[in-house]
Protein backbone atom coordinates (compact mmCIF):
# COMPACT_ATOMS: atom_id res chain seq x y z
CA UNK A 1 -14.47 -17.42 -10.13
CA UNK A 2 -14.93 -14.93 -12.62
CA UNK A 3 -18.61 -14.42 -12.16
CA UNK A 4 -18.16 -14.46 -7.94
CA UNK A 5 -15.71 -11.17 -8.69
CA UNK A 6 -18.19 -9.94 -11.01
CA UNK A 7 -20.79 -9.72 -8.30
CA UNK A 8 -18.47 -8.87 -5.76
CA UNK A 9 -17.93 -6.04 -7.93
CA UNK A 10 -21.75 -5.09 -8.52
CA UNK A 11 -22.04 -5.00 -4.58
CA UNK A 12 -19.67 -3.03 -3.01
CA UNK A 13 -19.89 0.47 -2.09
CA UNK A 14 -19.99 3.25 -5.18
CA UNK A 15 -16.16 4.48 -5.82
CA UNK A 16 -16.94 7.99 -6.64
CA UNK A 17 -16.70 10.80 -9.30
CA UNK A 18 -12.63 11.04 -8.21
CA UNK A 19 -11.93 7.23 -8.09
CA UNK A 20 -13.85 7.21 -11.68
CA UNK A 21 -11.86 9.85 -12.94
CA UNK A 22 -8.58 8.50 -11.75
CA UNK A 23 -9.38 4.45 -12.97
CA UNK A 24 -10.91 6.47 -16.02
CA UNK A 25 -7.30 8.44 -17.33
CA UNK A 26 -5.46 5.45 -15.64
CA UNK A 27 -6.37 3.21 -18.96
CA UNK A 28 -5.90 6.09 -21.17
CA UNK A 29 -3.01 7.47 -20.24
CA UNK A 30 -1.00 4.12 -19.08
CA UNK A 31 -0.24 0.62 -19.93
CA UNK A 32 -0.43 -0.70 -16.80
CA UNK A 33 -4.26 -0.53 -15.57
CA UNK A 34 -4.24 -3.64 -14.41
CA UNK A 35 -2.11 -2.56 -11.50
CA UNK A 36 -5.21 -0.41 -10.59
CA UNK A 37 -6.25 -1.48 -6.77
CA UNK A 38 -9.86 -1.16 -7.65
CA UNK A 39 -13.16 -0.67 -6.07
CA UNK A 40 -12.97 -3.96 -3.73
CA UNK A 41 -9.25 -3.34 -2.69
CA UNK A 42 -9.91 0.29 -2.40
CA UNK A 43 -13.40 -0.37 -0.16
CA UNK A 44 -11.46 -2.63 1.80
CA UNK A 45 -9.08 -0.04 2.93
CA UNK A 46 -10.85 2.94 3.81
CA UNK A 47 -12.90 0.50 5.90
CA UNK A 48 -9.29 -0.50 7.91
CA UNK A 49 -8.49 3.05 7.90
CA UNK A 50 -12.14 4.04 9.17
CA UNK A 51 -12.40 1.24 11.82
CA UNK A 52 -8.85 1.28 12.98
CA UNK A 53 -8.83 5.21 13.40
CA UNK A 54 -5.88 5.60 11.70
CA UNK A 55 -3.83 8.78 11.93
CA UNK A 56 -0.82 8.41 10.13
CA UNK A 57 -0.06 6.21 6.95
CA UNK A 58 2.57 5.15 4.83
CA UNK A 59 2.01 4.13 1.06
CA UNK A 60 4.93 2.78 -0.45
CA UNK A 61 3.83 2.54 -4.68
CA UNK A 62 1.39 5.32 -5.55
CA UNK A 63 0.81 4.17 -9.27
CA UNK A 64 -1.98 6.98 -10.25
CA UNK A 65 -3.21 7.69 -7.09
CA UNK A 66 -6.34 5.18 -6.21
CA UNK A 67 -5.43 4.02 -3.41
CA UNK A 68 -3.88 6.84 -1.74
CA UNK A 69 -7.46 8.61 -2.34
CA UNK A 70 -9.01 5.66 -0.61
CA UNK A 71 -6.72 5.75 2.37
CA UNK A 72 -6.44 9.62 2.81
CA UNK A 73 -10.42 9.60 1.88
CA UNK A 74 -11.33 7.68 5.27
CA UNK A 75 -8.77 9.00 7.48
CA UNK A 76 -9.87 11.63 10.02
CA UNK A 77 -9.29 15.52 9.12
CA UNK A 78 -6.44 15.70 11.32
CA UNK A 79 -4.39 12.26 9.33
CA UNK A 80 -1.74 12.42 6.84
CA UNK A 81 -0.78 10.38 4.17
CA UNK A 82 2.75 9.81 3.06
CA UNK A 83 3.09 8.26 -0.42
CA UNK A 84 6.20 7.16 -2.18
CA UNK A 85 6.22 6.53 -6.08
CA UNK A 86 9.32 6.16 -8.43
CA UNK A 87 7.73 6.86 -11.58
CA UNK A 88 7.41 11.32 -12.13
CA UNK A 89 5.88 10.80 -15.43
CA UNK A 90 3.10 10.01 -13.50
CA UNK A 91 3.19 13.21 -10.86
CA UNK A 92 0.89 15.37 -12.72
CA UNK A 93 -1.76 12.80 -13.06
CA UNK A 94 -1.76 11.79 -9.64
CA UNK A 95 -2.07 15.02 -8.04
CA UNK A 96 -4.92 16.25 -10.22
CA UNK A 97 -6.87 12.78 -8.88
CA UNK A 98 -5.47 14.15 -4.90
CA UNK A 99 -7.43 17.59 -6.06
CA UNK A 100 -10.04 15.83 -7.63
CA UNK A 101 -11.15 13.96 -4.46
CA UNK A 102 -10.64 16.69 -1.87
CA UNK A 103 -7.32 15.27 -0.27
CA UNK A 104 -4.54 17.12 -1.89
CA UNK A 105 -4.10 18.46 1.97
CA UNK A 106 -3.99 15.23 4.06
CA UNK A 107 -1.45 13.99 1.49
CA UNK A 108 2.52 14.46 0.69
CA UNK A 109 3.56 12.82 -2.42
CA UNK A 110 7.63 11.85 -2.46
CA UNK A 111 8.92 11.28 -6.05
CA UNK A 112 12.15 9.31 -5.86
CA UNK A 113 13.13 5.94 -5.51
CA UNK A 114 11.70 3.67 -2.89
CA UNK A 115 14.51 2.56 -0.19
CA UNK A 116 16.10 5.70 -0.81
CA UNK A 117 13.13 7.70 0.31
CA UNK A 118 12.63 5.74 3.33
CA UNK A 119 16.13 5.83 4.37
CA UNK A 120 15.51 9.78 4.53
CA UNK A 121 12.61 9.32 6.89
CA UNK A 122 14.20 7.26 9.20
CA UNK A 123 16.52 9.65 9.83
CA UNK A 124 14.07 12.50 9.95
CA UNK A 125 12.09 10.39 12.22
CA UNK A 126 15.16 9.74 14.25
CA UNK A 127 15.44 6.16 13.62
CA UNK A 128 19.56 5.80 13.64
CA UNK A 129 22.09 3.58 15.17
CA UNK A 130 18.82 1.64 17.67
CA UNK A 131 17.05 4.83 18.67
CA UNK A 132 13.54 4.73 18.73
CA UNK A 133 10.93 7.39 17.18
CA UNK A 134 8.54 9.22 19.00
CA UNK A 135 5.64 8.08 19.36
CA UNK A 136 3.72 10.67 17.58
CA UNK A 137 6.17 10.36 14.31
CA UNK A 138 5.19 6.68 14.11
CA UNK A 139 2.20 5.30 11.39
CA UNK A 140 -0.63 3.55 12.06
CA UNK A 141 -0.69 1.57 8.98
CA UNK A 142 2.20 1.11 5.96
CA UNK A 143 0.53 -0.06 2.85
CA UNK A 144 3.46 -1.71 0.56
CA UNK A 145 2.63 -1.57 -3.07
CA UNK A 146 5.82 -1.26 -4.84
CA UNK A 147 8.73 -2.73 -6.33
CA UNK A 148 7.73 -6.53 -5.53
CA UNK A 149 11.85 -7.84 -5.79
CA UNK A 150 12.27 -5.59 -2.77
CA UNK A 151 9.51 -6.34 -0.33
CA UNK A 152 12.07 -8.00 2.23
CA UNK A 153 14.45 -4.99 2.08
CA UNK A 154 10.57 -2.63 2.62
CA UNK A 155 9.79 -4.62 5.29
CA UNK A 156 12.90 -4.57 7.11
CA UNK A 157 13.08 -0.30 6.62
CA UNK A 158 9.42 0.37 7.82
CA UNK A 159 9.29 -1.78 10.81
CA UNK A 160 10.17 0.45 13.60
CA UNK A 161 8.53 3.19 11.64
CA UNK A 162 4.85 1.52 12.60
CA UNK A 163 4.09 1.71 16.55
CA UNK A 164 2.90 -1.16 18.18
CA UNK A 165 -0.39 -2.51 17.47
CA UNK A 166 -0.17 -0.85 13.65
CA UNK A 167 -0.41 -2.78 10.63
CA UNK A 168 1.45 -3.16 7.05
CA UNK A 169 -0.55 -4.13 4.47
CA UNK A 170 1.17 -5.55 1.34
CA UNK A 171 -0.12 -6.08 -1.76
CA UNK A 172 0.28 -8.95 -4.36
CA UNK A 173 1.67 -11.48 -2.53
CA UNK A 174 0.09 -14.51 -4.71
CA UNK A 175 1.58 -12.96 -7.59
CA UNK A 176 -1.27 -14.64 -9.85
CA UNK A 177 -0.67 -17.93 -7.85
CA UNK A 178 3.07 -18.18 -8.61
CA UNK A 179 4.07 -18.47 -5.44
CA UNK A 180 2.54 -21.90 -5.12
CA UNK A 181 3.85 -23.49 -7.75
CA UNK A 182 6.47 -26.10 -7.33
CA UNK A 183 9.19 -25.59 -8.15
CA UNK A 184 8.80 -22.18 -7.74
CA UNK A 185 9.77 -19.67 -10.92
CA UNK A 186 12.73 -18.63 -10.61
CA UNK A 187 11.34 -14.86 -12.09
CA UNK A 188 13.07 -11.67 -9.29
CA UNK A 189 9.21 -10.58 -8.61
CA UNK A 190 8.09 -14.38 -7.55
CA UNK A 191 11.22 -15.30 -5.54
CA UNK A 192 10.56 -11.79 -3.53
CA UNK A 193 7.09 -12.33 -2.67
CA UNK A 194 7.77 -15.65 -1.90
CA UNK A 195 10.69 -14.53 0.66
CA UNK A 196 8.73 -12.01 2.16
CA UNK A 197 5.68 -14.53 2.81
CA UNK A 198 8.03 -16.33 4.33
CA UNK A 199 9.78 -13.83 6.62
CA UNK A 200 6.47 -12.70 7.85
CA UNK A 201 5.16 -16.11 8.52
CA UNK A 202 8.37 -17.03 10.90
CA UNK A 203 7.90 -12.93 12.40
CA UNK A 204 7.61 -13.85 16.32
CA UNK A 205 6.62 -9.73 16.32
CA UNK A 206 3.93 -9.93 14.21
CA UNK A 207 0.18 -12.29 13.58
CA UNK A 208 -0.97 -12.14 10.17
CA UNK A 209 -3.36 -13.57 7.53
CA UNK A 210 -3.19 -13.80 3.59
CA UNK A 211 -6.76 -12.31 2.40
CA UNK A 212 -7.23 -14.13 -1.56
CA UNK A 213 -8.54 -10.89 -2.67
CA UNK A 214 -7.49 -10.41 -6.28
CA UNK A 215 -3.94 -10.59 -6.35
CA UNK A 216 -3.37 -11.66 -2.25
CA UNK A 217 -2.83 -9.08 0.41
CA UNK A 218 -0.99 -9.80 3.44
CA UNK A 219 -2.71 -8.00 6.46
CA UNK A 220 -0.03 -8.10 9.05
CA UNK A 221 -0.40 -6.35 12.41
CA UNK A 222 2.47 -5.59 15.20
CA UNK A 223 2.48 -6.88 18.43
């Protein structure tokens, strides 16, 4: 399998001088580059982004920046990207990669903890007590990269926030193959994916598929 990513990798589309840069400092100047999206991952999305025309997107886990370059990268001029990362240690970094590529413009970066943030834009977005957003504050796609204990509670928070016909894209949900294992671990990350898979799989609002690229996404669109 090793060798089939290894060519995979040879044969996709070039990343870039910004996408370089930012993979580049991301194994200096962290010890988590494994958490990287990468070329494939990142190819994949701008070519969702470019053939679903999306507008507005959602990025919930912004690490050092990769993949919100990708996303913001493909979008017209006229999107915006919202992206949500806990970690401000890593703030500098990942908005010299946004000027780097070009998109420091299309994107707004929200330091701060996860559900917290979101709870915000609800309410900004009017989302309180069963109101519905307008339709111009909703997102096109929500791309869920964070904390993986909490992708339920994610789920559950950006729902209404995507219009109909948008899709949530999360990331990691074979969680290098723990999630099949029986019994399954009884780890906080495993037993979250492995909810979540199984919330969206019994979704009547939602069709989706589980893409074995990498580390799993889940590409889920709403009816």
């Amino acid at each position: 399998m090793e060798k089939v990513y290894k060519y995979i990798e040879e044969h996709v589309s070039a990343q870039g001088e910004a996408l370089d840069w930012v993979e580049k400092q991301t194994h200096i100047r962290t010890n988590h580059a494994r958490m990287l999206s990468g070329a494939i991952q990142g190819e994949l999305l701008r070519i969702i982004v470019k053939t679903s025309g999306a507008r507005r997107i959602l990025e919930l886990g912004t690490f050092t920046g990769y993949s919100a370059i990708c996303l913001a990268m493909a979008m017209p001029e006229d999107g915006h990207l919202d992206t949500l990362e806990l970690n401000d240690e890593l703030e500098d970094l990942i908005l010299e990669g946004f000027d780097r590529a070009g998109v420091a413009d299309r994107i707004s970066l929200h330091i701060g903890d996860c559900k917290e943030t979101l709870a915000a834009m609800r309410s900004d977005m009017g989302l309180a007590d069963g109101m519905e957003a307008a339709p111009d504050k909703l997102y096109d796609i929500v791309y869920m990269d964070a904390n993986k204990r909490e992708y339920c509670e994610y789920y559950d928070l950006v729902f209404d926030m995507v219009r109909p016909g948008g899709l949530i894209l999360a990331d990691n949900v074979l969680w290098d193959g723990k999630v099949c294992q029986d019994p399954l671990p009884q780890d906080k990350q495993t037993q979250g994916i492995a909810r979540f898979n199984d919330m969206v799989s019994k979704d009547p609002r939602v069709e989706s598929v589980i893409m074995p690229l990498r580390d799993g996404l889940n590409i889920i669109r709403k009816k």
